[in-house]
Protein backbone atom coordinates (compact mmCIF):
# COMPACT_ATOMS: atom_id res chain seq x y z
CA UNK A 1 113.06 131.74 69.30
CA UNK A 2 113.53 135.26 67.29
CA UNK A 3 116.54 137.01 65.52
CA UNK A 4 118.10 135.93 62.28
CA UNK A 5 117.98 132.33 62.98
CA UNK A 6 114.40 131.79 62.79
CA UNK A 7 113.79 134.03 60.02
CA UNK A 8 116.24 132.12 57.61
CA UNK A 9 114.91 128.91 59.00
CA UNK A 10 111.68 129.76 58.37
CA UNK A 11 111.91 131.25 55.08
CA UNK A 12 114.27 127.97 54.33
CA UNK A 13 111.03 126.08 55.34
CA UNK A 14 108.59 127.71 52.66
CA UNK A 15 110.76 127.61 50.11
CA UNK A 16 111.55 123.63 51.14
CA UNK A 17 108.65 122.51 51.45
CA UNK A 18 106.84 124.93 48.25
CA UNK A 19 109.81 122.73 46.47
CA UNK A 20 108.50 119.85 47.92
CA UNK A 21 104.82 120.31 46.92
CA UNK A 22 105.83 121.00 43.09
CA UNK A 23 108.08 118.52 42.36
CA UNK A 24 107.17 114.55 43.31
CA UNK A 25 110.10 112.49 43.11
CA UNK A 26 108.91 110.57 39.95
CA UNK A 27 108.09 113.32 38.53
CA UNK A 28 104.79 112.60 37.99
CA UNK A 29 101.52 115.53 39.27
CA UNK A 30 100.37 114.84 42.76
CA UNK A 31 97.23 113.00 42.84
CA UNK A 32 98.46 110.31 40.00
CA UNK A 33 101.16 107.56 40.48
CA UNK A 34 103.56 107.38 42.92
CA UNK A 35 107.07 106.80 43.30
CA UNK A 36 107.30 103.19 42.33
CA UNK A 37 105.60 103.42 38.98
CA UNK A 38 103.75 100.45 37.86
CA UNK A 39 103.24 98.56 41.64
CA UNK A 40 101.98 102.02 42.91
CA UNK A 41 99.27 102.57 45.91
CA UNK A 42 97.36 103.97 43.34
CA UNK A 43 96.50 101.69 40.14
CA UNK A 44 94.93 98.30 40.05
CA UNK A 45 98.39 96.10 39.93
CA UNK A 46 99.01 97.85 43.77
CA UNK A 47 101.29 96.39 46.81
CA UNK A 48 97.26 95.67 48.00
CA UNK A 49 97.47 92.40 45.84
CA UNK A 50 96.58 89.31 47.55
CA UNK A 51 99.99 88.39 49.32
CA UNK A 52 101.67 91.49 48.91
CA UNK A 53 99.97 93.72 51.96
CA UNK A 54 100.16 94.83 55.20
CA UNK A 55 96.66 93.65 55.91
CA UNK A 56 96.13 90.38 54.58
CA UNK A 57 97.02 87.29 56.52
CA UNK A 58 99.89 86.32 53.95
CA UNK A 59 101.88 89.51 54.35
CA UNK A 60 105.46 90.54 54.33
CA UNK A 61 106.78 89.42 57.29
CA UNK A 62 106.40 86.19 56.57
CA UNK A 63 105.10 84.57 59.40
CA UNK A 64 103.08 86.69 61.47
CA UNK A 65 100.59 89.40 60.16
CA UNK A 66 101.34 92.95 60.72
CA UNK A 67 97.99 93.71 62.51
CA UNK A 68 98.40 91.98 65.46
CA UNK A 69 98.66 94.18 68.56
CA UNK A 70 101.93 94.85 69.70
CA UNK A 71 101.78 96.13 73.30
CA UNK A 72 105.17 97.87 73.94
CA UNK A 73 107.14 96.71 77.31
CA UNK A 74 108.42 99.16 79.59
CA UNK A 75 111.47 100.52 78.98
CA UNK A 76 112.55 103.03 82.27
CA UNK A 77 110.94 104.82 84.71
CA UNK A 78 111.50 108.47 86.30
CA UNK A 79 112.51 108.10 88.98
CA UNK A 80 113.88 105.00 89.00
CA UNK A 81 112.25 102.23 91.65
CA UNK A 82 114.14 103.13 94.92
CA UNK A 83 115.47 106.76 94.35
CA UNK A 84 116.00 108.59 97.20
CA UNK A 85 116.24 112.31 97.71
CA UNK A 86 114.31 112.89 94.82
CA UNK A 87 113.31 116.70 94.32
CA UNK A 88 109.91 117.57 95.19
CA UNK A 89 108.91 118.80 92.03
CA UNK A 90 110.55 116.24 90.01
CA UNK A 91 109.38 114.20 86.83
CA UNK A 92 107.66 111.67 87.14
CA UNK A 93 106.90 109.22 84.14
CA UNK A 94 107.09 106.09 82.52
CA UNK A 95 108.96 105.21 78.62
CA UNK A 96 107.85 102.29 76.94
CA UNK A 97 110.34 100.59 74.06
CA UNK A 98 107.94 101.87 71.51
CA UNK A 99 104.79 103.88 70.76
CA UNK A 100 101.64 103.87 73.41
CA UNK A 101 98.19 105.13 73.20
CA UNK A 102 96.68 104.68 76.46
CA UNK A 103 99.15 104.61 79.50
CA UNK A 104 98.20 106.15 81.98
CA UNK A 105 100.34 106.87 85.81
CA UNK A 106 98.88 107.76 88.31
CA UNK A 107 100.61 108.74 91.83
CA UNK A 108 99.43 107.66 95.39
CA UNK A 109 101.81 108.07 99.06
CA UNK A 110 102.69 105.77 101.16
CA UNK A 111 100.05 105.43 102.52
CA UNK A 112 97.79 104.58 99.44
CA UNK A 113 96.11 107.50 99.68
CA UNK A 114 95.78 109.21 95.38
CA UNK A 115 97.89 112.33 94.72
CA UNK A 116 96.14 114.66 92.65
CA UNK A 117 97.14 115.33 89.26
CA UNK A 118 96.89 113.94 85.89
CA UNK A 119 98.30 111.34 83.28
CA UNK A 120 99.93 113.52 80.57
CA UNK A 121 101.30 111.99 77.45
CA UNK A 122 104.94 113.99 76.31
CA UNK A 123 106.00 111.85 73.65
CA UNK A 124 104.97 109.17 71.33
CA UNK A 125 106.60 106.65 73.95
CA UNK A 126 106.30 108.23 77.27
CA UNK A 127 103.42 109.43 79.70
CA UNK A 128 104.58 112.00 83.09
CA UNK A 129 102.18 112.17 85.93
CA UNK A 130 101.72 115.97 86.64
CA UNK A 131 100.50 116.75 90.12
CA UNK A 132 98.33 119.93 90.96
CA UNK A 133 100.80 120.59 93.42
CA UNK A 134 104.35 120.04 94.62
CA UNK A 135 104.75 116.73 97.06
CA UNK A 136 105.70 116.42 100.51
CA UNK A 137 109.26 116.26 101.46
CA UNK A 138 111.16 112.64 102.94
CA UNK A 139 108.12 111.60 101.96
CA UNK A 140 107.81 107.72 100.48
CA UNK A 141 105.24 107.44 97.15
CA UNK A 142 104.53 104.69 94.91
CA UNK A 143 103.62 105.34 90.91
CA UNK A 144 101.43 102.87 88.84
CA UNK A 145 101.20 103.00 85.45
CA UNK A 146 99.24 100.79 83.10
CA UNK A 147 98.72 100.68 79.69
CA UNK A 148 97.72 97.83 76.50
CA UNK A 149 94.15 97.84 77.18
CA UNK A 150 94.79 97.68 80.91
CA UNK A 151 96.13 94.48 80.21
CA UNK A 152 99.86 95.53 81.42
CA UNK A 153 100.66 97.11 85.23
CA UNK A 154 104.05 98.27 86.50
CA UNK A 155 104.91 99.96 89.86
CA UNK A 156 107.90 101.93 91.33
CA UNK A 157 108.45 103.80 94.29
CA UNK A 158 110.10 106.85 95.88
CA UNK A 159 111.23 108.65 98.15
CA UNK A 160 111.39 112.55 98.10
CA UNK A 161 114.14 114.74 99.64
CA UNK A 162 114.83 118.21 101.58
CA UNK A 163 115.59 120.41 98.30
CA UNK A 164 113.92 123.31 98.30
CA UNK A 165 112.13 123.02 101.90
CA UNK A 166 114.59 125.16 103.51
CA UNK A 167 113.51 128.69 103.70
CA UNK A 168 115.75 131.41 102.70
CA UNK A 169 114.13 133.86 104.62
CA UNK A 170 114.98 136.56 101.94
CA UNK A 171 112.48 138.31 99.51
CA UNK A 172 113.38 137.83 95.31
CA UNK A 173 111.80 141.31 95.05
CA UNK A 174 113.04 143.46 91.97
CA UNK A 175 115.19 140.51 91.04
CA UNK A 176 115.87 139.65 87.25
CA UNK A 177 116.80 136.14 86.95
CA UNK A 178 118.16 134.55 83.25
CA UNK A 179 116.74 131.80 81.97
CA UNK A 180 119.26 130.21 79.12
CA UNK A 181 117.17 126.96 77.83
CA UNK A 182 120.01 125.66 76.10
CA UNK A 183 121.69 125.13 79.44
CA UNK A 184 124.70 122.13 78.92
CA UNK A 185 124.06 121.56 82.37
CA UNK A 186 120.39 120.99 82.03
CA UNK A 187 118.24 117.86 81.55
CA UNK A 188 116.42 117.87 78.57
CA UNK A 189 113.49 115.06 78.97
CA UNK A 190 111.41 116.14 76.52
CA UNK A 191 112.62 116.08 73.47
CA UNK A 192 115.67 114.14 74.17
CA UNK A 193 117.66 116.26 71.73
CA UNK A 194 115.75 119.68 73.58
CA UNK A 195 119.32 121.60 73.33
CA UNK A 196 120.07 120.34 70.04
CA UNK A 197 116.65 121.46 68.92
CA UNK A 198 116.35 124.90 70.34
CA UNK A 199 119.58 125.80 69.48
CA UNK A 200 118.24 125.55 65.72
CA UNK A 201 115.27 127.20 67.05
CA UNK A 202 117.27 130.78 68.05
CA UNK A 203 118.52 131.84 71.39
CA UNK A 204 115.73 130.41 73.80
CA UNK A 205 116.52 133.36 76.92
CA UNK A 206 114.34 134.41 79.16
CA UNK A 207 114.16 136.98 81.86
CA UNK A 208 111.94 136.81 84.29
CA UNK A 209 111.42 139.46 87.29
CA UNK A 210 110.17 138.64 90.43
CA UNK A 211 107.70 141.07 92.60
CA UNK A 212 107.17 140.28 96.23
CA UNK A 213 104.65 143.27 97.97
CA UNK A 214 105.29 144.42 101.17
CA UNK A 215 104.40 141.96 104.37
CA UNK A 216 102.55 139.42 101.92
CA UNK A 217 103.58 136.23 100.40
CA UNK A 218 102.41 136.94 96.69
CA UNK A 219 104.67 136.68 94.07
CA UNK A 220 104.02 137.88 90.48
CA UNK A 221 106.72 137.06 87.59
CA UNK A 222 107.28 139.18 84.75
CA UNK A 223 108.71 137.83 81.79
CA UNK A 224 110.16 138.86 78.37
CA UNK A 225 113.50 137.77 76.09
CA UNK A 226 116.53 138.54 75.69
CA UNK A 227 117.82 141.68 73.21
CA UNK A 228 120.88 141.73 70.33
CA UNK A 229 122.59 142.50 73.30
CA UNK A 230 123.48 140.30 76.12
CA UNK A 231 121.49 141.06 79.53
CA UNK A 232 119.46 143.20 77.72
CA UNK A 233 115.41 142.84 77.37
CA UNK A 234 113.87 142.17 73.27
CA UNK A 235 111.62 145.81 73.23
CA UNK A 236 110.43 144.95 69.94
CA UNK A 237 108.83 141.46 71.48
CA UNK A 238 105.99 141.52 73.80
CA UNK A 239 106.58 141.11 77.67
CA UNK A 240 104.58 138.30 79.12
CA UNK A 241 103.06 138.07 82.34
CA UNK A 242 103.34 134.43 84.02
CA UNK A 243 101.60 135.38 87.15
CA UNK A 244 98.58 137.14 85.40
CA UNK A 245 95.74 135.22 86.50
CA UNK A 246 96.97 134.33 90.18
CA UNK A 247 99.96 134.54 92.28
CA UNK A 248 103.01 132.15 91.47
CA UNK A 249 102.38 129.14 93.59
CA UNK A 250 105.48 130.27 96.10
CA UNK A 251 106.86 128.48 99.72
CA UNK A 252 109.86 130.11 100.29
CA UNK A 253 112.12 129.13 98.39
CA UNK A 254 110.01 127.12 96.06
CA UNK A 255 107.75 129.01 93.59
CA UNK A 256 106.07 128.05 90.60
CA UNK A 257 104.33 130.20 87.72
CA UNK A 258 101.94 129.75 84.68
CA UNK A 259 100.65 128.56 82.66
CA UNK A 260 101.01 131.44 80.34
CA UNK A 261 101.14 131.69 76.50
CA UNK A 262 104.73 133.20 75.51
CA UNK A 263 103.45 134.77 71.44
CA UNK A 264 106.10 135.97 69.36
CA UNK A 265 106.09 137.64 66.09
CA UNK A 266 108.67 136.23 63.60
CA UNK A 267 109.82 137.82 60.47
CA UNK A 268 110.05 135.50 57.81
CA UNK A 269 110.95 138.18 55.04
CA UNK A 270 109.38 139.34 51.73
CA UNK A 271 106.99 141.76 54.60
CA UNK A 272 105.38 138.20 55.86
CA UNK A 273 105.64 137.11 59.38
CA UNK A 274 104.47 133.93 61.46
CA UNK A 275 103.12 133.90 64.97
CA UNK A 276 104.67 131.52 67.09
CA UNK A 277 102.92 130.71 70.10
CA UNK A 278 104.58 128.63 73.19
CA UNK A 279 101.45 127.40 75.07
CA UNK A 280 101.13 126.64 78.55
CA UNK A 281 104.60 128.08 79.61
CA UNK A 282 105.22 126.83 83.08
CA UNK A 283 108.38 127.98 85.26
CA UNK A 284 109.48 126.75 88.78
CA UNK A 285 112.43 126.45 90.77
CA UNK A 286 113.86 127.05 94.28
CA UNK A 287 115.04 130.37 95.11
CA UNK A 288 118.81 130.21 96.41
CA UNK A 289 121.52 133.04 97.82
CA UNK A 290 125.09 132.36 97.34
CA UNK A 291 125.96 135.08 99.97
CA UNK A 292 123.24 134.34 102.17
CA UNK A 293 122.39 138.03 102.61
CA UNK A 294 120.37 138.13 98.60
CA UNK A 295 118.55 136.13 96.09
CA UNK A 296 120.73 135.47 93.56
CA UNK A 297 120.10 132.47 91.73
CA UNK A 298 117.04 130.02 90.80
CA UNK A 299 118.24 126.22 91.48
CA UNK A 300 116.44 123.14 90.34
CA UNK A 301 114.59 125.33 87.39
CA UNK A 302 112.06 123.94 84.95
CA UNK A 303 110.71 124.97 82.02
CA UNK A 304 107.52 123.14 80.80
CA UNK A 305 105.72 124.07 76.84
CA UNK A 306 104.75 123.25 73.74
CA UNK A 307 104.33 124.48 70.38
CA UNK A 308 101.80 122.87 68.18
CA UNK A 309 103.41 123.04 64.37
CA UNK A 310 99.70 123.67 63.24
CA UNK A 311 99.88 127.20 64.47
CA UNK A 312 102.22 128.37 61.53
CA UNK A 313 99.34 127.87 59.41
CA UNK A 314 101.68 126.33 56.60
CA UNK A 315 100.88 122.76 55.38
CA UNK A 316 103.77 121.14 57.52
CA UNK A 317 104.09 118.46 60.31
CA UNK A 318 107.06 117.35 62.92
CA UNK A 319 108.35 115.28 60.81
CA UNK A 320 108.98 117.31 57.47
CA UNK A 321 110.35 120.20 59.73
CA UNK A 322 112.64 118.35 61.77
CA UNK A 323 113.53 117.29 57.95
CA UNK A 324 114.37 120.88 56.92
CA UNK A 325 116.32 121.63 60.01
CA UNK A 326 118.40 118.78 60.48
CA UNK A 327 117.13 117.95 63.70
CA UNK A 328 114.47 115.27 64.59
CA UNK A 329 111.52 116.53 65.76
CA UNK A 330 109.91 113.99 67.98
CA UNK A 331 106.22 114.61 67.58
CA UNK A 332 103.74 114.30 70.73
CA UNK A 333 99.78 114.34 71.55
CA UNK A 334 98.98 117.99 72.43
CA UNK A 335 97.77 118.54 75.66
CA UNK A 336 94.50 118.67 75.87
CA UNK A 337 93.70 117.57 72.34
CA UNK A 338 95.36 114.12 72.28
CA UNK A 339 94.27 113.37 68.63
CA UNK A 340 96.23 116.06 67.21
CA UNK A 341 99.52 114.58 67.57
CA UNK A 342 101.56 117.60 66.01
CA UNK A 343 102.93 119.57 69.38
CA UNK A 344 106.50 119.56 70.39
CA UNK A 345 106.78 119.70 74.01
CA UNK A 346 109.26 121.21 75.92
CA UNK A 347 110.66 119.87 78.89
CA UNK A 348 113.36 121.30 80.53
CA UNK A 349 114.47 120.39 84.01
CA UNK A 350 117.73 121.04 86.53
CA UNK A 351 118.10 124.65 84.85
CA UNK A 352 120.00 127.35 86.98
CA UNK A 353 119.28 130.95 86.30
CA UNK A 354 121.62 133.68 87.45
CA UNK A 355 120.53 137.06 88.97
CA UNK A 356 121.39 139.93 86.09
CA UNK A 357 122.50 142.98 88.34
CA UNK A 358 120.80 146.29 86.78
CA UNK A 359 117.99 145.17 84.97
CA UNK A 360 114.82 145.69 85.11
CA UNK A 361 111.71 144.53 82.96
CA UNK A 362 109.00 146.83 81.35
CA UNK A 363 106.04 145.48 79.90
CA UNK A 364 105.70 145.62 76.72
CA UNK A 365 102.17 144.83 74.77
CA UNK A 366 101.72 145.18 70.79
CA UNK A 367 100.71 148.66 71.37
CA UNK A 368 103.44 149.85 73.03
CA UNK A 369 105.86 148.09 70.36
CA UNK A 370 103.46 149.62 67.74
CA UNK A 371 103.87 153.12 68.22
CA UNK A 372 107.31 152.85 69.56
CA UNK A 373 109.02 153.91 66.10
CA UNK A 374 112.68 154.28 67.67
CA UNK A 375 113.33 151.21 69.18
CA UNK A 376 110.88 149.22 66.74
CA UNK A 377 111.06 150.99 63.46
């Protein structure tokens, strides 16, 4: 998400929305009337008029008053009831044919016994059950969600697989693997137009180096993007380290790393910048060798974040941006804060990210980039 891209879209984005600000479509100073003159939301002769309201009994749909509680139905699950073979750190969640507040899945084997994890809303219509760790493989496991009031109760079950069980018995040491989020290949569950999005977003690469030590079965991942030039690391953006607080959660050849905050510095022009922050980033994935004598490749890769629009600091929200861009942008609860509803999260799964021969990350902190004056004048 740096480069040209994001600076003109950006920059597009103040100027659009200063536009916006200045200029109601009636013409008329914010704070008076509104857009339909004389029946306005804000004089006495309003659309609140007995009859003519969306909270009266007698309002416009006829019959029926728009109050009443709607309680969406359930529109898929993931997986679906009776998958086999599923990966064992696949999605699971639930989509509902319209918004919901308080679904909630939860995840138990076959046994009945609870898997640990937690009920985390994505999207205005679906809700994924995360679990603390991966699950067990050709194992059998049976989600539950529920959801209006705990009026409504679904289940479906599963079955998980033998991907990424098998050990490779081969270290990813000094490997550089690339990480392209706008794979074609990939499955983009949250937003459903992810590769549509981040390709209006900027180039979305990025590397990340793995270091096994000697006789131990730590693993630490460095991370950084991608440079002007192809297989090349950004110097001018700070490196970020996903392993920084632990080890990578890693079974040969199954590993996962973060959270981690990815920050980057964005140019917007006119000397201004913005600090765009991807919270929480989360990678994982199953190590694989295509010549069975190296690590060359990451199989079943996912990417998990979110950026919360408030960060920019600009008086903007999902929908205005996604406006700008051309691009709906599906707003979700942020994690954590559930009544700020202005994240977009990223959810990326069935990524594959190729070994890049010859390189090798260096960290690079705001100090370093600071006083390096030749590669970041």
């Amino acid at each position: 998400m740096t480069k040209t891209r994001v600076s003109l879209f950006l920059s597009f984005l103040l100027l659009a929305f200063g536009g916006l600000m200045a200029c109601p479509d009636d013409g008329t100073p914010i704070g008076g009337d509104d857009d339909d003159a004389v029946d306005d939301d804000d004089a006495v002769d309003d659309d609140d008029a007995a009859g003519d309201d969306d909270d009266a009994g007698d309002d416009d749909d006829a019959t029926d008053d728009d109050d009443a509680v709607q309680i969406p139905d359930l529109a898929s699950t993931t997986p679906a009831d009776g998958d086999t073979a599923v990966f064992v750190n696949g999605a699971v969640y639930a989509t509902f044919t319209g918004p919901v507040e308080d679904a909630v899945v939860s995840l138990a084997d076959g046994d009945g016994v609870a898997i640990a994890g937690a009920s985390v809303p994505f999207a205005e219509d679906s809700v994924a059950f995360q679990s603390d760790d991966f699950l067990s493989p050709e194992t059998a496991y049976t989600a539950t969600v529920v959801w209006g009031g705990e009026t409504r109760t679904e289940t479906w079950s599963f079955t998980t697989g033998t991907t990424g069980t098998n050990p490779t018995n081969l270290s990813p040491d000094g490997v550089t693997f690339k990480w392209d989020l706008q794979d074609p290949n990939a499955t983009y569950i949250s937003p459903p137009n992810g590769g549509q999005l981040l390709g209006q977003l900027g180039d979305t690469i990025f590397f990340t180096e793995a270091t096994q030590p000697e006789n131990t079965t730590d693993l630490f991942l460095l991370g950084a993007l991608e440079g002007d030039t192809a297989d090349t690391q950004e110097l001018c953006q700070p490196s970020f380290d996903l392993t920084a607080n632990q080890p990578a959660v890693y079974t040969d050849p199954f590993f996962q790393a973060g959270p981690t905050d990815i920050a980057q510095t964005v140019p917007i022009g006119g000397g201004q910048s913005l600090n765009v922050v991807m919270h929480d980033a989360d990678f994982s994935g199953v190590f694989a060798s295509t010549t069975g004598t190296e690590i060359d490749q990451v199989s079943n890769g996912a990417f998990y974040g979110y950026i919360n629009v408030q960060d920019f600091g600009l008086p903007v929200d999902c929908a205005s941006i996604g406006g700008f861009i051309g691009v709906p942008l599906p707003c979700a609860p942020c994690p954590g804060s559930p009544n700020d509803i202005e994240c977009v999260v990223f959810w990326v799964q069935n990524l594959t990210a190729d070994a890049v021969p010859g390189l090798d990350l260096v960290e690079r902190t705001d100090v370093i980039i600071a006083n390096d004056t030749q590669n970041c004048p």
